[in-house]
N, C-alpha and C. Protein backbone atom coordinates (compact mmCIF):
# COMPACT_ATOMS: atom_id res chain seq x y z
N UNK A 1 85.78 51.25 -26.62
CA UNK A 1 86.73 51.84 -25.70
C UNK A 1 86.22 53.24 -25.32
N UNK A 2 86.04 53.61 -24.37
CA UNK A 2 85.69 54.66 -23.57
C UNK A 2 87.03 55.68 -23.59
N UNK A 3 86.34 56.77 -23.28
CA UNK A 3 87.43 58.14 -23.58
C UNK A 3 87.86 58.66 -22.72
N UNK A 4 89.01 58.55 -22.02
CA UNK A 4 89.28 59.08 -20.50
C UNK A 4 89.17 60.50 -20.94
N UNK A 5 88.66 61.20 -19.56
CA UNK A 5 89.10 63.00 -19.60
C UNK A 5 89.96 63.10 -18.56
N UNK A 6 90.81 63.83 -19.23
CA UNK A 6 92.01 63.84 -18.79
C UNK A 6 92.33 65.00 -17.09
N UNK A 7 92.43 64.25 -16.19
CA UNK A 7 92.48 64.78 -14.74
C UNK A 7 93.69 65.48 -14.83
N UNK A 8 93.91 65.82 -14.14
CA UNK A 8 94.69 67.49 -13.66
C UNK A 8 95.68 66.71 -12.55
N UNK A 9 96.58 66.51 -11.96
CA UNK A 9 97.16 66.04 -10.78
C UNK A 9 98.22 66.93 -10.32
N UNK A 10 98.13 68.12 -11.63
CA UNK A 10 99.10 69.08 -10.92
C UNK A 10 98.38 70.53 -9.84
N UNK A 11 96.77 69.74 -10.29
CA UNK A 11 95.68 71.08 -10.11
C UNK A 11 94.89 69.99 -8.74
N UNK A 12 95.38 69.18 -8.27
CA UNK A 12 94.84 68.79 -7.26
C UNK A 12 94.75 69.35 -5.77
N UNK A 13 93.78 68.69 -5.36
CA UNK A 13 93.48 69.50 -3.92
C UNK A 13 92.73 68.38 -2.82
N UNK A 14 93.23 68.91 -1.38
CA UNK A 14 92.96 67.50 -0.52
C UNK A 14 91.66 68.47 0.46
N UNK A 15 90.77 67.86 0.65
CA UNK A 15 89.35 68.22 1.65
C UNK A 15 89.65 67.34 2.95
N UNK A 16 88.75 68.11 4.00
CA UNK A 16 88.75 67.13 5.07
C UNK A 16 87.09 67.06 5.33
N UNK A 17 86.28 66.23 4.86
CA UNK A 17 84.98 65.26 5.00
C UNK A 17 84.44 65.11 5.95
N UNK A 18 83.71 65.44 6.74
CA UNK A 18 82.67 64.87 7.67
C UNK A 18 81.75 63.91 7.60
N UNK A 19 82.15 62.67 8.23
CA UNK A 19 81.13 61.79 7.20
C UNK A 19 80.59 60.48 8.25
N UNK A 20 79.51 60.04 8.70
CA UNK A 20 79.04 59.17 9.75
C UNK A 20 80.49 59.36 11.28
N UNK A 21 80.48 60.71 11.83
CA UNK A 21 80.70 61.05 12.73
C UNK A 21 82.70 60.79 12.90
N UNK A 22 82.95 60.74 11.49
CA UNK A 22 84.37 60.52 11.55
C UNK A 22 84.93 61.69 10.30
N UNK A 23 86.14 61.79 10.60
CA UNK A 23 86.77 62.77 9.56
C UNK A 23 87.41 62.02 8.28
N UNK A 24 87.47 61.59 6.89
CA UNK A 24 87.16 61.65 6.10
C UNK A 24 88.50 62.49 4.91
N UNK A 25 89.49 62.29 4.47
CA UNK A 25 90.78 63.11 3.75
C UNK A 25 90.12 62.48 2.77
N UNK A 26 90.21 63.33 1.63
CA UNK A 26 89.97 63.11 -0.01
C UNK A 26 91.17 63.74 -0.84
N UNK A 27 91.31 63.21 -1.54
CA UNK A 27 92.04 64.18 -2.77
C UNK A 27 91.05 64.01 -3.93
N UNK A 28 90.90 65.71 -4.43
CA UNK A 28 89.77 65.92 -5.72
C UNK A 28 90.61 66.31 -6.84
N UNK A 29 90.38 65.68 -7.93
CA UNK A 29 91.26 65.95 -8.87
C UNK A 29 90.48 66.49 -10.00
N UNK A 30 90.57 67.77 -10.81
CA UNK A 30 89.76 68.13 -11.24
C UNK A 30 90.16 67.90 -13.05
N UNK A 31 89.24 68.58 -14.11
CA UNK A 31 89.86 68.17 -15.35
C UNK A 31 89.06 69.60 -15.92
N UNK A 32 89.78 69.74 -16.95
CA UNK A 32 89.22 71.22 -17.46
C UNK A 32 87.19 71.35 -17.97
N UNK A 33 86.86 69.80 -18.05
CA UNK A 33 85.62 69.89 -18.09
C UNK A 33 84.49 70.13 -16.63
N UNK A 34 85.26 70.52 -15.95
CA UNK A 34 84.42 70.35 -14.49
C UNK A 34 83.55 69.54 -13.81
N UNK A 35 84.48 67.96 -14.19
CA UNK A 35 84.44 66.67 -13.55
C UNK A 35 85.44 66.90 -12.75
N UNK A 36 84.75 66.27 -11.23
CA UNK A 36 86.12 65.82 -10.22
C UNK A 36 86.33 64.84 -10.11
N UNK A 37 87.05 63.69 -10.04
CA UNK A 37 87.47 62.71 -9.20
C UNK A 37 88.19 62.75 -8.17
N UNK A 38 87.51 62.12 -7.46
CA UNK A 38 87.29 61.87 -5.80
C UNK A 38 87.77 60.44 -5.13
N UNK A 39 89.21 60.89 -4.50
CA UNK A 39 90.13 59.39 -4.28
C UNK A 39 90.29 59.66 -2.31
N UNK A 40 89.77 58.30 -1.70
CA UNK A 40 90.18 58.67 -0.68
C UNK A 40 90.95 57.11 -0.40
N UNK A 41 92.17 57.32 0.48
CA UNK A 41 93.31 56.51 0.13
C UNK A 41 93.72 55.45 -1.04
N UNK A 42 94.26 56.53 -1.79
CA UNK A 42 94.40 55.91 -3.06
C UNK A 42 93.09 55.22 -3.83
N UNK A 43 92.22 54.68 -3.30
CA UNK A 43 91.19 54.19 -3.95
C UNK A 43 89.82 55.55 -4.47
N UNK A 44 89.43 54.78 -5.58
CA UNK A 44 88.34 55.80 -6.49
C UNK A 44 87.22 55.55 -5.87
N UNK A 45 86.42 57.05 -5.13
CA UNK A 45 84.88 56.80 -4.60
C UNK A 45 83.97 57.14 -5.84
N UNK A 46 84.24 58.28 -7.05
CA UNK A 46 83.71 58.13 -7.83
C UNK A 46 84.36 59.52 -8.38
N UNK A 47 83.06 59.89 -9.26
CA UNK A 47 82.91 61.39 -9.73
C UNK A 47 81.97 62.48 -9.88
N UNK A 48 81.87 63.58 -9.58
CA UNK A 48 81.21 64.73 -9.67
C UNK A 48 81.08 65.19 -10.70
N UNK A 49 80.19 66.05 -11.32
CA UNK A 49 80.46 67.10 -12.24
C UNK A 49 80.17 68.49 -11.28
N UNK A 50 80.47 69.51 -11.46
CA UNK A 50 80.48 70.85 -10.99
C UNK A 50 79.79 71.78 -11.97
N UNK A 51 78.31 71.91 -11.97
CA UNK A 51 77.49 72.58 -13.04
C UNK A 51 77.86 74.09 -13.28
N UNK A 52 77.17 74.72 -14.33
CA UNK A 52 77.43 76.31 -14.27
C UNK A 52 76.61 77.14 -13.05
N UNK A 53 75.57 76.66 -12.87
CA UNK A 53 74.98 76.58 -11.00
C UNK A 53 75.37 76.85 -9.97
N UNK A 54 76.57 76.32 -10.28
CA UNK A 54 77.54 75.92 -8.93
C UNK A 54 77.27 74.80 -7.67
N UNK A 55 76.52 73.86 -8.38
CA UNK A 55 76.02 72.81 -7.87
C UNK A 55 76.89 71.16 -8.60
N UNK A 56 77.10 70.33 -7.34
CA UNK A 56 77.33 69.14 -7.65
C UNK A 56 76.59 68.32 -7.63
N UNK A 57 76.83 67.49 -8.89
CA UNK A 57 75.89 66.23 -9.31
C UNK A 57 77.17 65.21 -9.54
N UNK A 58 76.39 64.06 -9.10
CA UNK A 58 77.28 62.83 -8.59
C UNK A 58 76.62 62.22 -9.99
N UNK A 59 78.17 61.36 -10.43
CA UNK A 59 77.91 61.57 -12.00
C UNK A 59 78.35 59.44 -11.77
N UNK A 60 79.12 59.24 -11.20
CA UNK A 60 79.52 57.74 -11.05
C UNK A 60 80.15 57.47 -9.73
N UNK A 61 79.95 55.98 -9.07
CA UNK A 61 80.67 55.79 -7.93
C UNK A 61 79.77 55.58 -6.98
N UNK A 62 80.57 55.95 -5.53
CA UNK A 62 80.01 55.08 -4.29
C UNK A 62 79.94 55.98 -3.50
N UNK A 63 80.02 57.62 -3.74
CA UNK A 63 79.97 59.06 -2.55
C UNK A 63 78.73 59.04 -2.19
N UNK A 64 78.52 59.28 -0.89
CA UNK A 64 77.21 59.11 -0.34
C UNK A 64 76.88 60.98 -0.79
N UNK A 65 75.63 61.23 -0.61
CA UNK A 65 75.06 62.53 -1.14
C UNK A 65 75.52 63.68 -0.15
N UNK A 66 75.70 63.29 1.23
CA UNK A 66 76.11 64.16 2.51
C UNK A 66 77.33 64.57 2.16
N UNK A 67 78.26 63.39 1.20
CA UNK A 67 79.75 63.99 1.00
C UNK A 67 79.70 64.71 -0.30
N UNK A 68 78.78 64.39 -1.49
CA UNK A 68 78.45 65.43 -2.37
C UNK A 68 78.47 66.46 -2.21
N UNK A 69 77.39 67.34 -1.07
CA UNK A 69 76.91 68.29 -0.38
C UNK A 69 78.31 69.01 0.32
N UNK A 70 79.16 68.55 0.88
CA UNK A 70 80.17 69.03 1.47
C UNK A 70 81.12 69.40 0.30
N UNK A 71 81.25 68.73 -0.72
CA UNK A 71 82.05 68.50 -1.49
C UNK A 71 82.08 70.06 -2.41
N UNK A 72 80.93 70.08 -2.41
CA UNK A 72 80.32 71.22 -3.14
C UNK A 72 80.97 72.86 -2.68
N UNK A 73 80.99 72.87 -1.71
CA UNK A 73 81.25 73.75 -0.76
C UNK A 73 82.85 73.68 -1.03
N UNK A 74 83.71 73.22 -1.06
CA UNK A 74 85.16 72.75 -1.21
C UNK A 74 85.45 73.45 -2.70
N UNK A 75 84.70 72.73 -3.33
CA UNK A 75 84.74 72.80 -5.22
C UNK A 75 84.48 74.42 -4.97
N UNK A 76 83.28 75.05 -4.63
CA UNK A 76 83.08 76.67 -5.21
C UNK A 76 84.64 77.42 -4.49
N UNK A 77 84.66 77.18 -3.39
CA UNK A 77 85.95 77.43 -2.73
C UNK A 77 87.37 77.54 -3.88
N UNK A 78 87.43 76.27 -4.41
CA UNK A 78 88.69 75.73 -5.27
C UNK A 78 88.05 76.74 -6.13
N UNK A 79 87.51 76.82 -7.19
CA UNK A 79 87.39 77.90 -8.29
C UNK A 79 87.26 78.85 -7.88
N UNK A 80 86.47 80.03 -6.95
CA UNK A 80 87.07 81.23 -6.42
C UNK A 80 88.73 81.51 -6.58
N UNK A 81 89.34 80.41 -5.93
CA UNK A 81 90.86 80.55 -5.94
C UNK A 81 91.26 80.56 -7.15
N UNK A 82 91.00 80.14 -8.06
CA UNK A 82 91.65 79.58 -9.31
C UNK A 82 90.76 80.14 -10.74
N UNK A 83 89.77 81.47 -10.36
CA UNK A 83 89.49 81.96 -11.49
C UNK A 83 90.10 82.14 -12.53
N UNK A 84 89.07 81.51 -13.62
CA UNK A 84 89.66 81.45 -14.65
C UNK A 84 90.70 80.81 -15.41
N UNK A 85 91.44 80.04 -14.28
CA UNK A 85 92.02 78.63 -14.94
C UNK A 85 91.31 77.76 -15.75
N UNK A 86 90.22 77.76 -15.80
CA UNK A 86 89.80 76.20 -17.19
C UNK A 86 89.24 77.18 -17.86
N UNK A 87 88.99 78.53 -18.28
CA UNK A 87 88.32 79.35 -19.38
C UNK A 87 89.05 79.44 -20.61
């Protein structure tokens, strides 16, 4: 049995995606380990981790790398706002 880490849904946040010439709503749900999961209508595209870098690495799932890349940009955004919430 595998060990869920436990997502945040009160710490969630919705992006708007650019993605093969269409717009793209996500909700990223983050967890104090700095994994996101990444739901776009209701269904799971996968997960991120968010390094000490400040770089995303696509950790499981079906996100193409272009939405990684955007994603990234969103995520440093979200922690600016929220310094020091997972410390």
């Amino acid at each position: 049995m595998s060990q869920q880490l436990g997502f945040m849904p009160q710490h969630q946040f919705h992006v708007l995606i650019n993605h093969a010439n269409r717009e793209h709503r996500l909700t990223v749900l983050p967890n104090s380990q700095g994994r996101f999961r990444v739901i776009e209508q209701g269904e799971v595209l996968g997960e991120v981790d968010f390094t000490p870098q400040q770089k995303c690495v696509r950790k499981n799932g079906r996100i193409k790398q272009s939405v990684v890349n955007q994603l990234e940009q969103h995520i440093k955004n979200y922690y600016s706002r929220f310094k020091g919430l997972f410390a």
